[in-house]
PDB file of N, CA and C in Angstrom:
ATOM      1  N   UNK A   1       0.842  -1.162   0.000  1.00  0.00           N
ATOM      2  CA  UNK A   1       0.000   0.000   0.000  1.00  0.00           C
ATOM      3  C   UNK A   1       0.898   1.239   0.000  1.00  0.00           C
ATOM      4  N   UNK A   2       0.904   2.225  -0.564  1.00  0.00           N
ATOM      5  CA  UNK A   2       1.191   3.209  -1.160  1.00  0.00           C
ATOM      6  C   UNK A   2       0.537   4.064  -0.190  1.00  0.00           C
ATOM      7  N   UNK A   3       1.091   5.200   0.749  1.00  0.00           N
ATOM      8  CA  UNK A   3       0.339   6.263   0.960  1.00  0.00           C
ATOM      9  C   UNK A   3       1.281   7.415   0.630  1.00  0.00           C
ATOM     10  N   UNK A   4       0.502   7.910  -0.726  1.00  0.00           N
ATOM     11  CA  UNK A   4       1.313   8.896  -1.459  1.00  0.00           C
ATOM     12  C   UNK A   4       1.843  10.510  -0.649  1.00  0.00           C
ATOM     13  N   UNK A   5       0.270  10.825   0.239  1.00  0.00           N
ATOM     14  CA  UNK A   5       1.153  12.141   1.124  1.00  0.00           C
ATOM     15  C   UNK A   5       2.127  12.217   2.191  1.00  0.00           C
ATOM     16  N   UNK A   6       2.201  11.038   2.707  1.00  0.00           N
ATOM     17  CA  UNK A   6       3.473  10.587   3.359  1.00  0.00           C
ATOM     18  C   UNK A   6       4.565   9.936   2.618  1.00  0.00           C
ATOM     19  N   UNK A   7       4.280   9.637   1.653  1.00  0.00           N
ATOM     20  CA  UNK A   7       5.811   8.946   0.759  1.00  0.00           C
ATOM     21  C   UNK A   7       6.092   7.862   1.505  1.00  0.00           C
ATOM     22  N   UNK A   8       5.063   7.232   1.765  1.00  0.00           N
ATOM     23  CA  UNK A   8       5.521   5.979   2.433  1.00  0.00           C
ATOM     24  C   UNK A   8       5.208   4.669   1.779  1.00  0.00           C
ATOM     25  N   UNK A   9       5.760   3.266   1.844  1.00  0.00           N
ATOM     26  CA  UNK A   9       4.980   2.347   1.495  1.00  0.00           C
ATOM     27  C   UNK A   9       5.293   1.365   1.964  1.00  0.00           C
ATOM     28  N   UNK A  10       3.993   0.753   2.578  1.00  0.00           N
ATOM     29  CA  UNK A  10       3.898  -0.408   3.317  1.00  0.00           C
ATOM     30  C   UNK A  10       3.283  -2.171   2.277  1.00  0.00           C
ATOM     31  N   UNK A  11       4.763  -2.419   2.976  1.00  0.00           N
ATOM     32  CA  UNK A  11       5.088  -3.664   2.517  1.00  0.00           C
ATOM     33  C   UNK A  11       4.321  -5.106   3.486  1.00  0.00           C
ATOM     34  N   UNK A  12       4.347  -4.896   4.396  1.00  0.00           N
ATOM     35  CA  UNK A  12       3.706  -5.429   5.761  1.00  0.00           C
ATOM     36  C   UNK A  12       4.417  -7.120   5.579  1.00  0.00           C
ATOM     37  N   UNK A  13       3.889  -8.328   4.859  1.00  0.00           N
ATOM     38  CA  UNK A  13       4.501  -9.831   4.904  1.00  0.00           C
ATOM     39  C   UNK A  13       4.579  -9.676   3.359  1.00  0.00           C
ATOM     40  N   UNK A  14       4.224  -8.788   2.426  1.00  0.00           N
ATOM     41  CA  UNK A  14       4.594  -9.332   0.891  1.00  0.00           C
ATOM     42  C   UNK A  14       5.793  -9.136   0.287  1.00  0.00           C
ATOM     43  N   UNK A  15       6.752  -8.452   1.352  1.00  0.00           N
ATOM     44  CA  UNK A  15       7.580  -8.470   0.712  1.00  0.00           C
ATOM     45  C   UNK A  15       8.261  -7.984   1.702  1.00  0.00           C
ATOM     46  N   UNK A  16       9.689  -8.856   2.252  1.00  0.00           N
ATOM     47  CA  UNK A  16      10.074  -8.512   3.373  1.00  0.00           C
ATOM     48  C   UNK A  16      11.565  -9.190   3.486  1.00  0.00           C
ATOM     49  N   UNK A  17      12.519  -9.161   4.563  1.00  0.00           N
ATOM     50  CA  UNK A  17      13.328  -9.687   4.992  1.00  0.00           C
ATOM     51  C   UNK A  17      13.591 -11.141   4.786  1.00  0.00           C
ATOM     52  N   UNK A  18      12.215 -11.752   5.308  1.00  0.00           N
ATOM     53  CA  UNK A  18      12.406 -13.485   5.523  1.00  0.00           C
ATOM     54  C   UNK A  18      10.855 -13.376   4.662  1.00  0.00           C
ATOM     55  N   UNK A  19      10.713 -13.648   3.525  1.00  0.00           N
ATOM     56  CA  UNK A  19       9.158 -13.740   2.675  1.00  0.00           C
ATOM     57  C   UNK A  19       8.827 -14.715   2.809  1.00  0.00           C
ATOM     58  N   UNK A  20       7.806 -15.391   3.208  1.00  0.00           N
ATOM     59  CA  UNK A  20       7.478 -17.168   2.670  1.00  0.00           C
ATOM     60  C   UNK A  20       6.631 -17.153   1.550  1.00  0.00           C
ATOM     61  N   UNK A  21       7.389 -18.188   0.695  1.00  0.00           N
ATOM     62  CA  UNK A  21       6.739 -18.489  -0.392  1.00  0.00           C
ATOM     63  C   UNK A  21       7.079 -19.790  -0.392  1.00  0.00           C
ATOM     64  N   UNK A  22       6.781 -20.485   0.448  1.00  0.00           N
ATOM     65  CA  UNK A  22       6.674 -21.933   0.405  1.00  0.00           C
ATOM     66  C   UNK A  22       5.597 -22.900   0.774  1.00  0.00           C
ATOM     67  N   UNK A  23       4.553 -22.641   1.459  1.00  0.00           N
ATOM     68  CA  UNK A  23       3.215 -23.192   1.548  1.00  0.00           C
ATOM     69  C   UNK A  23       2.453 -23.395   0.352  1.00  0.00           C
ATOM     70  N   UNK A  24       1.330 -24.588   0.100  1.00  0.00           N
ATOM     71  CA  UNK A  24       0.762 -24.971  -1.181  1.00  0.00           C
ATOM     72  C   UNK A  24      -0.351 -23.710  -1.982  1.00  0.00           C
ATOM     73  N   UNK A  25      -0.618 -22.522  -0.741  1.00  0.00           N
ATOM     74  CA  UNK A  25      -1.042 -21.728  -1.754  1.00  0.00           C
ATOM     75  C   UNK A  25       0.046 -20.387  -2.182  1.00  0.00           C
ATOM     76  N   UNK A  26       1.090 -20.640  -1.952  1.00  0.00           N
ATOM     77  CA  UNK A  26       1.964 -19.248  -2.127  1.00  0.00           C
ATOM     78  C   UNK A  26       2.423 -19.729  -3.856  1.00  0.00           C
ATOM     79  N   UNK A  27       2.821 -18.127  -4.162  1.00  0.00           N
ATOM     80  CA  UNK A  27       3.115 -17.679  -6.337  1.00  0.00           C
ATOM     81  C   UNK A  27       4.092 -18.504  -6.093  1.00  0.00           C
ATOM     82  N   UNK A  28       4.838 -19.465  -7.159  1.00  0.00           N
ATOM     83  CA  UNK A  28       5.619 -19.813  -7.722  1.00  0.00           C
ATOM     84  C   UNK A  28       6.539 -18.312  -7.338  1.00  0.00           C
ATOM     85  N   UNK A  29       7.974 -18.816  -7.558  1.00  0.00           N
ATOM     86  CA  UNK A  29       8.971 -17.937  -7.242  1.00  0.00           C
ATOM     87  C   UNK A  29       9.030 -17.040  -8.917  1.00  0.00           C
ATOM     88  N   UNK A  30       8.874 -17.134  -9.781  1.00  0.00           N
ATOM     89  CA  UNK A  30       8.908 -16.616 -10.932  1.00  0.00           C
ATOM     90  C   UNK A  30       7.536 -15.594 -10.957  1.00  0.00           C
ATOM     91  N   UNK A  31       6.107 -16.235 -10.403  1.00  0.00           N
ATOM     92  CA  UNK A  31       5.049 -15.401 -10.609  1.00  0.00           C
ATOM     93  C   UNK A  31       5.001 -14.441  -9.568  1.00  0.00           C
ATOM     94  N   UNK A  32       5.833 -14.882  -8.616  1.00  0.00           N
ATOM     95  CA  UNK A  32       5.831 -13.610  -7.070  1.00  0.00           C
ATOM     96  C   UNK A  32       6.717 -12.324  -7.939  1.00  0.00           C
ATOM     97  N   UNK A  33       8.357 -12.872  -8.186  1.00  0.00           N
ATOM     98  CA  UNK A  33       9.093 -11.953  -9.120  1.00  0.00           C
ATOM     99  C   UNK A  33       8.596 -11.060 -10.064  1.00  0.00           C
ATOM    100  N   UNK A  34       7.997 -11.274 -10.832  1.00  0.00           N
ATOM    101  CA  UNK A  34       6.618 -10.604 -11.637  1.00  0.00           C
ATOM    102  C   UNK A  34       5.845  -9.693 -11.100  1.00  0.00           C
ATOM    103  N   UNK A  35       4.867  -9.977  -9.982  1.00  0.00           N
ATOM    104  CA  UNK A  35       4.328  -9.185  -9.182  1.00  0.00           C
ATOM    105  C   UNK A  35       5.041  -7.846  -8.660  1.00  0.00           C
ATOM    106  N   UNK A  36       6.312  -8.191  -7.840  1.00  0.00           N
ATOM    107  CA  UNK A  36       7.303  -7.491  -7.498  1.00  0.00           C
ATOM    108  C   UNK A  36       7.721  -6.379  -8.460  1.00  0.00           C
ATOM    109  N   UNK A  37       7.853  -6.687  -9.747  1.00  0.00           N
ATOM    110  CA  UNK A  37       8.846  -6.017 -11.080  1.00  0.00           C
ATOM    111  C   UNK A  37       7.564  -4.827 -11.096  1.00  0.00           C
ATOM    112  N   UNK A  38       5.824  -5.580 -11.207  1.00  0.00           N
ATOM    113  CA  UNK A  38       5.061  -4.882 -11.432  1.00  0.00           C
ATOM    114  C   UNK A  38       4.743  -3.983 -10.330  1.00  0.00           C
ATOM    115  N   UNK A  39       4.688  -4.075  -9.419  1.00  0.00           N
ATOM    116  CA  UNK A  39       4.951  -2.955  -7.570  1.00  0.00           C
ATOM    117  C   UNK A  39       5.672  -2.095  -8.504  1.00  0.00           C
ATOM    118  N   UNK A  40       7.218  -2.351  -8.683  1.00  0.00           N
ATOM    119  CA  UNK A  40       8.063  -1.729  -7.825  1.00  0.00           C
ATOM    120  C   UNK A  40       7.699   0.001  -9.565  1.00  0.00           C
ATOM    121  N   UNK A  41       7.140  -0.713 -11.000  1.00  0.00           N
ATOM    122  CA  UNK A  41       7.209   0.016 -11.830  1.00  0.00           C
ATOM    123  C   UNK A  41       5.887   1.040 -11.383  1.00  0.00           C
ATOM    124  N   UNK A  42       4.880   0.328 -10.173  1.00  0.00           N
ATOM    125  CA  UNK A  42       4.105   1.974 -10.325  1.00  0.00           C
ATOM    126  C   UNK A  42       4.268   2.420  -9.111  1.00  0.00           C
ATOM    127  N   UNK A  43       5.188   2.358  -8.194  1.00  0.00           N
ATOM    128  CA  UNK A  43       5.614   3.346  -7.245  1.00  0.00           C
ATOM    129  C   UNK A  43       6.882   3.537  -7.034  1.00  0.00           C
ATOM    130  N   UNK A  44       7.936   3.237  -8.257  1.00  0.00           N
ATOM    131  CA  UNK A  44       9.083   3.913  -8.036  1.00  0.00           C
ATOM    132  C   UNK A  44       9.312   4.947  -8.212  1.00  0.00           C
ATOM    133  N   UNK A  45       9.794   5.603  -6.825  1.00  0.00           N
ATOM    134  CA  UNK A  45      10.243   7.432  -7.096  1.00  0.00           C
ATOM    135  C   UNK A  45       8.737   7.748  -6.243  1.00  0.00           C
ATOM    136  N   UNK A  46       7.819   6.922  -5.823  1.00  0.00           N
ATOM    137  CA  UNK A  46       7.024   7.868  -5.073  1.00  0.00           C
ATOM    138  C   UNK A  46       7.229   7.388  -3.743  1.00  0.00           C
ATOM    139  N   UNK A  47       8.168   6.911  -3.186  1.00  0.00           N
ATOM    140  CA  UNK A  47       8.047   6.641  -1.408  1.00  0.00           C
ATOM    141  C   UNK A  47       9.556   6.762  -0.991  1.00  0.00           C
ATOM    142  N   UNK A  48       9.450   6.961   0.194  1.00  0.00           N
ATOM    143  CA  UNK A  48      11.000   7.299   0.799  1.00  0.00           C
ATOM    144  C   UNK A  48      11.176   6.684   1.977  1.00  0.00           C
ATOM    145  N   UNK A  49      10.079   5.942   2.678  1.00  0.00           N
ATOM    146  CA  UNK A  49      10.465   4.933   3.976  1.00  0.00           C
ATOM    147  C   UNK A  49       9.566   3.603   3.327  1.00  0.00           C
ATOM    148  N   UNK A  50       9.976   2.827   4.224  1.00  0.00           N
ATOM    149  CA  UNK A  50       9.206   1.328   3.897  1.00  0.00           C
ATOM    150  C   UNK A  50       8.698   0.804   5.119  1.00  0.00           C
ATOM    151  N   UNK A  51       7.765   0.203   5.332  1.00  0.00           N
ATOM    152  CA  UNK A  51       7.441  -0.189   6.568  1.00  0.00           C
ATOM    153  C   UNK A  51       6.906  -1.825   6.101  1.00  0.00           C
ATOM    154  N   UNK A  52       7.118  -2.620   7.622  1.00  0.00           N
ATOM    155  CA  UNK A  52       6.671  -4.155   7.220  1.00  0.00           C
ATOM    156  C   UNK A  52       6.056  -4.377   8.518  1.00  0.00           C
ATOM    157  N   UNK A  53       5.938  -6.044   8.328  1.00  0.00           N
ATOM    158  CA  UNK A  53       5.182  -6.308   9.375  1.00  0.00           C
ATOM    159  C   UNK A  53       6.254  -6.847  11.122  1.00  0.00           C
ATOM    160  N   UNK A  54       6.998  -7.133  10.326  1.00  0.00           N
ATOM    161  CA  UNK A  54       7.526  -7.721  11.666  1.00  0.00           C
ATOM    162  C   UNK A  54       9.387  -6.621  12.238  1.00  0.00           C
ATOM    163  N   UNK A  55       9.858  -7.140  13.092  1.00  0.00           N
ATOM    164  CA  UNK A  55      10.833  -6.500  13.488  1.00  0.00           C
ATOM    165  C   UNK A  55      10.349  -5.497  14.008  1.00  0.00           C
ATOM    166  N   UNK A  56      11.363  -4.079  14.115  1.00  0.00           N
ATOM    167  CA  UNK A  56      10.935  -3.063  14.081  1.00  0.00           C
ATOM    168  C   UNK A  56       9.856  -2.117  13.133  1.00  0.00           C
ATOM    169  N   UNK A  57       9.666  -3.133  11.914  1.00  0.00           N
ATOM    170  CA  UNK A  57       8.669  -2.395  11.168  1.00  0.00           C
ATOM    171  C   UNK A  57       9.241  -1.525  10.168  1.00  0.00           C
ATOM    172  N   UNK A  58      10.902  -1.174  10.298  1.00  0.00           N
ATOM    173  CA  UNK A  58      11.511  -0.239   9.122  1.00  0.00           C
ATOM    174  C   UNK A  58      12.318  -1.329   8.339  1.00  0.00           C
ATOM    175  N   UNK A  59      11.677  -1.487   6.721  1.00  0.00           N
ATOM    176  CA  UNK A  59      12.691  -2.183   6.115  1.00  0.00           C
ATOM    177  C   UNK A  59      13.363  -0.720   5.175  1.00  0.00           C
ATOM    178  N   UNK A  60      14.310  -0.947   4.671  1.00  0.00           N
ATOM    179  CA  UNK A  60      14.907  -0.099   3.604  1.00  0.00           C
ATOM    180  C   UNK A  60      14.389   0.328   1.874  1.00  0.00           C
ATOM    181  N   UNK A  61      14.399   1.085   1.766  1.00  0.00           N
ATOM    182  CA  UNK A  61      14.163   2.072   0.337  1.00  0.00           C
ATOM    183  C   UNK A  61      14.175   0.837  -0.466  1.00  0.00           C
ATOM    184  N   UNK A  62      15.391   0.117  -0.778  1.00  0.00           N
ATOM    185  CA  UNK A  62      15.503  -0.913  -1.495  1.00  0.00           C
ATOM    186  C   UNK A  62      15.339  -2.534  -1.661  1.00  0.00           C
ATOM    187  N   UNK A  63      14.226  -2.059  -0.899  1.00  0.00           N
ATOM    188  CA  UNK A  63      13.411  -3.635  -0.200  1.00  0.00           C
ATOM    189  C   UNK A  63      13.341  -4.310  -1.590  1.00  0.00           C
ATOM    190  N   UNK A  64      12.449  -3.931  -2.223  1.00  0.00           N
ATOM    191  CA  UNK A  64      11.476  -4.432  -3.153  1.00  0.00           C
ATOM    192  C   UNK A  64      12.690  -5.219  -4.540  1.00  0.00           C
ATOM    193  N   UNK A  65      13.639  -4.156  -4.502  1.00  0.00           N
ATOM    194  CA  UNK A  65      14.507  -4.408  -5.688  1.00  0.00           C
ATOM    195  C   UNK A  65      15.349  -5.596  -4.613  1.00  0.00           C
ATOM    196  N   UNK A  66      15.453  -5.571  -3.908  1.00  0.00           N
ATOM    197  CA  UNK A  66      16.727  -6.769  -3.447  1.00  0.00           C
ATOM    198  C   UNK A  66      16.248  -7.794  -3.065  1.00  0.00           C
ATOM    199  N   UNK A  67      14.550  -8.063  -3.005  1.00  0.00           N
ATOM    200  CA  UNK A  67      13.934  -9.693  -2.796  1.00  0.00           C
ATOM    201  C   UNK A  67      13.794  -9.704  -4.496  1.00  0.00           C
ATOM    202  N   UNK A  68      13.534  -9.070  -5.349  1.00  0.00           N
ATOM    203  CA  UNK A  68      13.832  -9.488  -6.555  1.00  0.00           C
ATOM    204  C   UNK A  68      14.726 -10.187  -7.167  1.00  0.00           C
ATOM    205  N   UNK A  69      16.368  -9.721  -6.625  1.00  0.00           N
ATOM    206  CA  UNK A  69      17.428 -10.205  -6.782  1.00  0.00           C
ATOM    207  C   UNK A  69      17.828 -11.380  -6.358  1.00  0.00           C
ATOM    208  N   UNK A  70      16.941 -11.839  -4.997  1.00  0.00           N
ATOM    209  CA  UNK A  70      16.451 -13.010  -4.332  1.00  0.00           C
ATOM    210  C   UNK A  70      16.134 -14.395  -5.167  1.00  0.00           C
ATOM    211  N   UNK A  71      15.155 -13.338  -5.927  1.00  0.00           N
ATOM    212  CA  UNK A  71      14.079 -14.576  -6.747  1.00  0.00           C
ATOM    213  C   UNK A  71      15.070 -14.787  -8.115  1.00  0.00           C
ATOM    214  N   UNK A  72      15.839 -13.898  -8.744  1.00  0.00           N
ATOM    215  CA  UNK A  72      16.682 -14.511  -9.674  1.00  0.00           C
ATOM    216  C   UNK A  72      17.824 -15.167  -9.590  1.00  0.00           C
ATOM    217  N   UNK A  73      18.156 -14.979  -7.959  1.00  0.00           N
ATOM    218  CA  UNK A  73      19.484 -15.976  -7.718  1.00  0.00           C
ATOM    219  C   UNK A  73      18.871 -17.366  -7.512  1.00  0.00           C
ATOM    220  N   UNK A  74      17.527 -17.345  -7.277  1.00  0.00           N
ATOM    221  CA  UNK A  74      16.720 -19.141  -7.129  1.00  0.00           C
ATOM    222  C   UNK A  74      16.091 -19.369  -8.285  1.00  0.00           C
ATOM    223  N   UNK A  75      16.247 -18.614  -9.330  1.00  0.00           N
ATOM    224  CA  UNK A  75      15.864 -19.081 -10.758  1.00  0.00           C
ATOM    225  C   UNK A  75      17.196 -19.560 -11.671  1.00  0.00           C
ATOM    226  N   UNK A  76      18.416 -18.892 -10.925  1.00  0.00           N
ATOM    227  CA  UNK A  76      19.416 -18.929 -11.439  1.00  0.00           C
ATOM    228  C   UNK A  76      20.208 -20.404 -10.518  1.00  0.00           C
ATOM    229  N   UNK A  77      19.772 -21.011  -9.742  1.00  0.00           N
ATOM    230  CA  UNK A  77      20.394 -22.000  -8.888  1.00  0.00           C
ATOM    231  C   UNK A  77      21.639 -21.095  -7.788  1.00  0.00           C
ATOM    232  N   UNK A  78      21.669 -19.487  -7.896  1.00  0.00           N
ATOM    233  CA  UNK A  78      22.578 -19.051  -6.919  1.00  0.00           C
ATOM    234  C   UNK A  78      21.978 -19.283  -5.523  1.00  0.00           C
ATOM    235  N   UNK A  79      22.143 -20.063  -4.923  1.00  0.00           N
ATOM    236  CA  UNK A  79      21.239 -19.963  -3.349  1.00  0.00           C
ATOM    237  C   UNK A  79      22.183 -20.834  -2.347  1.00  0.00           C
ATOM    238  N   UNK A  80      21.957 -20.711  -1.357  1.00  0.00           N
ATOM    239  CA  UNK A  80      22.404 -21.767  -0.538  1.00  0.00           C
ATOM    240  C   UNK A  80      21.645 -22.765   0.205  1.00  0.00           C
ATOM    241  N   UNK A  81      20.230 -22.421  -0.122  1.00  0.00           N
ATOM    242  CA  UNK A  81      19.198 -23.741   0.302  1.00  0.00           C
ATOM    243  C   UNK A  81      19.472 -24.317   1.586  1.00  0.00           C
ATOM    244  N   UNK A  82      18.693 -23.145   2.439  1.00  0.00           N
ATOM    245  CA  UNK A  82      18.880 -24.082   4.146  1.00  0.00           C
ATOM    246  C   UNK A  82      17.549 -24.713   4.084  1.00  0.00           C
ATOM    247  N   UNK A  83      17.475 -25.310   4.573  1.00  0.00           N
ATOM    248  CA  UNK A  83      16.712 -26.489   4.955  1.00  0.00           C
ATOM    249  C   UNK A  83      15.694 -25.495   5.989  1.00  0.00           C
ATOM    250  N   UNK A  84      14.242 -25.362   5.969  1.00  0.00           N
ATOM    251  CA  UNK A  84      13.879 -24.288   6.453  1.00  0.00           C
ATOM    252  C   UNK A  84      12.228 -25.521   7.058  1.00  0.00           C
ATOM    253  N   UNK A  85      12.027 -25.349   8.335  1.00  0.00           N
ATOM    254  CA  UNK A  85      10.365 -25.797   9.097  1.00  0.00           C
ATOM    255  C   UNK A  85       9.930 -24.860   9.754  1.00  0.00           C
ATOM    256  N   UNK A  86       8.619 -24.593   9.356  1.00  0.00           N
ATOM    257  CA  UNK A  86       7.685 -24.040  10.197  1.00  0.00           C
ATOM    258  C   UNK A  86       6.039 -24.569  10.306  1.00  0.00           C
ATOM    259  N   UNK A  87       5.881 -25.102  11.809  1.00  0.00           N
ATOM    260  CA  UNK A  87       4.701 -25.466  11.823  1.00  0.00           C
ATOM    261  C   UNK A  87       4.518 -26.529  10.861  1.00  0.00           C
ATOM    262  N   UNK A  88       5.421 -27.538  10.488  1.00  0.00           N
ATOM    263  CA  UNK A  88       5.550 -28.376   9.969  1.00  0.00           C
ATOM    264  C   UNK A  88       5.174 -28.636   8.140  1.00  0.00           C
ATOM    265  N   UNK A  89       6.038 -27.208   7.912  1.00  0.00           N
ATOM    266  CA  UNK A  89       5.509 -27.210   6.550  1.00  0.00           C
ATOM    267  C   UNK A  89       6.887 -26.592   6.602  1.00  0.00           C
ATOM    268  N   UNK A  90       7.632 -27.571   4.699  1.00  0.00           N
ATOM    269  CA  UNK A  90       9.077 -27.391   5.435  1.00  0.00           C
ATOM    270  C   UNK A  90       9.344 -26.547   3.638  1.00  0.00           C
ATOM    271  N   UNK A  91      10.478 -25.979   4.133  1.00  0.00           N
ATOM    272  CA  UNK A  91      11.022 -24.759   3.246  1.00  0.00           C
ATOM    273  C   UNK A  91      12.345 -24.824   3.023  1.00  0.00           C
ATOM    274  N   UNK A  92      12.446 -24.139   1.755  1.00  0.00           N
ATOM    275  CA  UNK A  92      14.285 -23.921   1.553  1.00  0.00           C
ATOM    276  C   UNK A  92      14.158 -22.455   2.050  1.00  0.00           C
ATOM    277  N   UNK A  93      15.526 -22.150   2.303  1.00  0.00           N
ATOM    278  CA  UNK A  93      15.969 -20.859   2.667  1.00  0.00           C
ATOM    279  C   UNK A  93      16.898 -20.416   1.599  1.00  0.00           C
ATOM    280  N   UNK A  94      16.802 -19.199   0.756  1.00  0.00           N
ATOM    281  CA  UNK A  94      17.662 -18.911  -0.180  1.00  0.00           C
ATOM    282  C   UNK A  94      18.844 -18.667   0.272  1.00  0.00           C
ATOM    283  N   UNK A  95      19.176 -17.714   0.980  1.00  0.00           N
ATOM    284  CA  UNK A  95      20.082 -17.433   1.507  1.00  0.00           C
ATOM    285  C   UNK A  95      20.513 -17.872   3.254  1.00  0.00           C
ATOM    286  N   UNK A  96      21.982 -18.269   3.275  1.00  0.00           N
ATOM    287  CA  UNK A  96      21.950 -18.694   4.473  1.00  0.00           C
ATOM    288  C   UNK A  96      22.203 -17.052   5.227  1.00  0.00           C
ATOM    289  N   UNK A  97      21.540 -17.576   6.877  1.00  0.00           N
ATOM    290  CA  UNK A  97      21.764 -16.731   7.623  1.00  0.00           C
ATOM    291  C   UNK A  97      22.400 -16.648   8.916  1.00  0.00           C
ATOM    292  N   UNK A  98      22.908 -15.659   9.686  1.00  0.00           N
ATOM    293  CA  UNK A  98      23.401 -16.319  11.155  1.00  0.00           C
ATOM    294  C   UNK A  98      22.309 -15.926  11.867  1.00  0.00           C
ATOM    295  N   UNK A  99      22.610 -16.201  13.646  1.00  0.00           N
ATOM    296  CA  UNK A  99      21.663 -16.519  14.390  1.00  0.00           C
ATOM    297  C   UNK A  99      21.100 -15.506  14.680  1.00  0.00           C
ATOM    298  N   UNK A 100      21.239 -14.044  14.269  1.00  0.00           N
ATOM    299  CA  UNK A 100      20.133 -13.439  14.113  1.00  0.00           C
ATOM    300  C   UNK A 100      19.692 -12.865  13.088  1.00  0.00           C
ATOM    301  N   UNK A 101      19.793 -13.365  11.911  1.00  0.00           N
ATOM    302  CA  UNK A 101      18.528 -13.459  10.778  1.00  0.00           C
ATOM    303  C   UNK A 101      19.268 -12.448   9.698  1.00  0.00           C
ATOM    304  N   UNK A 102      20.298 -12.043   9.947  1.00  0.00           N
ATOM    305  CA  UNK A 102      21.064 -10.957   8.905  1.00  0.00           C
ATOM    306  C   UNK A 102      22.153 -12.523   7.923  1.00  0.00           C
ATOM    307  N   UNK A 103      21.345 -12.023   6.440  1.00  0.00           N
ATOM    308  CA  UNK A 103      22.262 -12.863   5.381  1.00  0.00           C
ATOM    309  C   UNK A 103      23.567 -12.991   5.692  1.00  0.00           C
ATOM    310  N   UNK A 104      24.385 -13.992   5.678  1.00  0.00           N
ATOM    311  CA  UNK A 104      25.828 -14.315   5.620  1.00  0.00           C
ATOM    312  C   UNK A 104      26.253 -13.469   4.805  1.00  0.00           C
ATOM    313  N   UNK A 105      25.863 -13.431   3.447  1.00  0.00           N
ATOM    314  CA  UNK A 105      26.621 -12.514   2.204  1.00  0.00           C
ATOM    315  C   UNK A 105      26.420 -11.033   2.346  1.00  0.00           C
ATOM    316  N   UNK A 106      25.820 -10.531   3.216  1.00  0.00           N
ATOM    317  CA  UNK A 106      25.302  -9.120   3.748  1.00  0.00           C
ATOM    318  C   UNK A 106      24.503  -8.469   2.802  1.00  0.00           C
ATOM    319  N   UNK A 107      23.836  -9.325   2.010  1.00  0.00           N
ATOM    320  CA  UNK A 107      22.219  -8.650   1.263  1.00  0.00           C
ATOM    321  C   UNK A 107      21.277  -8.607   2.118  1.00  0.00           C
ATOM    322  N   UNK A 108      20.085  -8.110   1.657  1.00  0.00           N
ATOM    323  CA  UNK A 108      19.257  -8.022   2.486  1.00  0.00           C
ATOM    324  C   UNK A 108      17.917  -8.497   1.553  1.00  0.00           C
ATOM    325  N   UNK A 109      17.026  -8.987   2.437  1.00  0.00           N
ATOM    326  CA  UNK A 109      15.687  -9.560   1.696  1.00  0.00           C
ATOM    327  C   UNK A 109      16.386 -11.128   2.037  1.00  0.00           C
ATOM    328  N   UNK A 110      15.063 -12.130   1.811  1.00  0.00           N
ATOM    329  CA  UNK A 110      15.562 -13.446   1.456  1.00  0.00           C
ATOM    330  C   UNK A 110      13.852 -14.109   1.560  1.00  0.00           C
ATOM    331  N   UNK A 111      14.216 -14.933   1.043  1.00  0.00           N
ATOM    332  CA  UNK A 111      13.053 -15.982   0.671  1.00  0.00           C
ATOM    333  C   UNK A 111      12.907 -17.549   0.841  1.00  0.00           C
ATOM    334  N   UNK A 112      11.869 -18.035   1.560  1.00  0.00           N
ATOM    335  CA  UNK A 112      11.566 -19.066   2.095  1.00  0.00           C
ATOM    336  C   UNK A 112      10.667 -19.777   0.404  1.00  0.00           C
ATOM    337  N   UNK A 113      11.230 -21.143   0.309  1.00  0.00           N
ATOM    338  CA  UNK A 113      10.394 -20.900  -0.703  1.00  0.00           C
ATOM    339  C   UNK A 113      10.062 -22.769  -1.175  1.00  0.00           C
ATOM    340  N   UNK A 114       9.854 -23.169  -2.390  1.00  0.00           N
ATOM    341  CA  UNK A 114       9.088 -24.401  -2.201  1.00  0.00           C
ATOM    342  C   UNK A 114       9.985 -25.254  -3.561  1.00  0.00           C
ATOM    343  N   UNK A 115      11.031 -26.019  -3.793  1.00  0.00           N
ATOM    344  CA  UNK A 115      12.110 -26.106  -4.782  1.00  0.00           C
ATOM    345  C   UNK A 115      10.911 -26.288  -6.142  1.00  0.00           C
ATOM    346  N   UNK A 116       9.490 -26.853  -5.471  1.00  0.00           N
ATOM    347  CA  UNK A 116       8.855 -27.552  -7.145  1.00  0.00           C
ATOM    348  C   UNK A 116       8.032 -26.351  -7.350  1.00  0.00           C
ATOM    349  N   UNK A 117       8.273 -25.381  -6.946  1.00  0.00           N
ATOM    350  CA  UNK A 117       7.471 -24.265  -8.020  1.00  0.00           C
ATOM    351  C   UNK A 117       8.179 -22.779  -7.866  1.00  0.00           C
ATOM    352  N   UNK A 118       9.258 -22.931  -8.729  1.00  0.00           N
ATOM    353  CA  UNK A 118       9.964 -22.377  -9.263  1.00  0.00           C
ATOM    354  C   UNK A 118       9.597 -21.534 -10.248  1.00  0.00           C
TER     355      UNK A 118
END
């Protein structure tokens, strides 16, 4: 959501730090990427903070473009595929992370996701 007189835009779980896209109703990693490309072309240049749902609630300006980069390093086989459970529905992790949730490679964004729908 876009609120244009504040220049803000809230991202809330669609697009975030740790995204899941691995449960039987979440986009294929290619049709989420898509979605994303299409966000980011009608509000780029209109927001200047980002807000989400979890953490503190401030993700960065360049949220949107760096879970993109996400989804083409797992189209591209660049990933490191952790082995990822929640609530017994189990996930890869694109990127590995340490024990508090900041990427090893120091990107930011990452994606939980499902290897057969790619």
């Amino acid at each position: 959501m876009l609120i244009k007189e504040e220049r803000s835009l809230l991202l809330g779980d669609a697009c975030n730090y740790f995204t899941f896209l691995f449960d039987d109703y979440s986009l294929s990693v290619t049709e989420y990427e898509d979605s994303l490309k299409k966000l980011l072309s009608q509000v780029s240049g209109k927001y200047d903070t980002v807000y989400l749902s979890h953490g503190d609630g401030q993700g960065h300006k360049e949220m949107i473009k760096d879970v993109i980069a996400v989804c083409e390093d797992i189209r591209q086989r660049h990933t490191d595929d952790v082995p990822y459970d929640f609530m017994g529905i189990t996930g890869t992790i694109a990127k590995a992370q340490d024990a508090q949730g900041n990427r090893i490679d120091g990107g930011k964004g990452n994606i939980v996701y499902n290897k057969n729908k790619i």
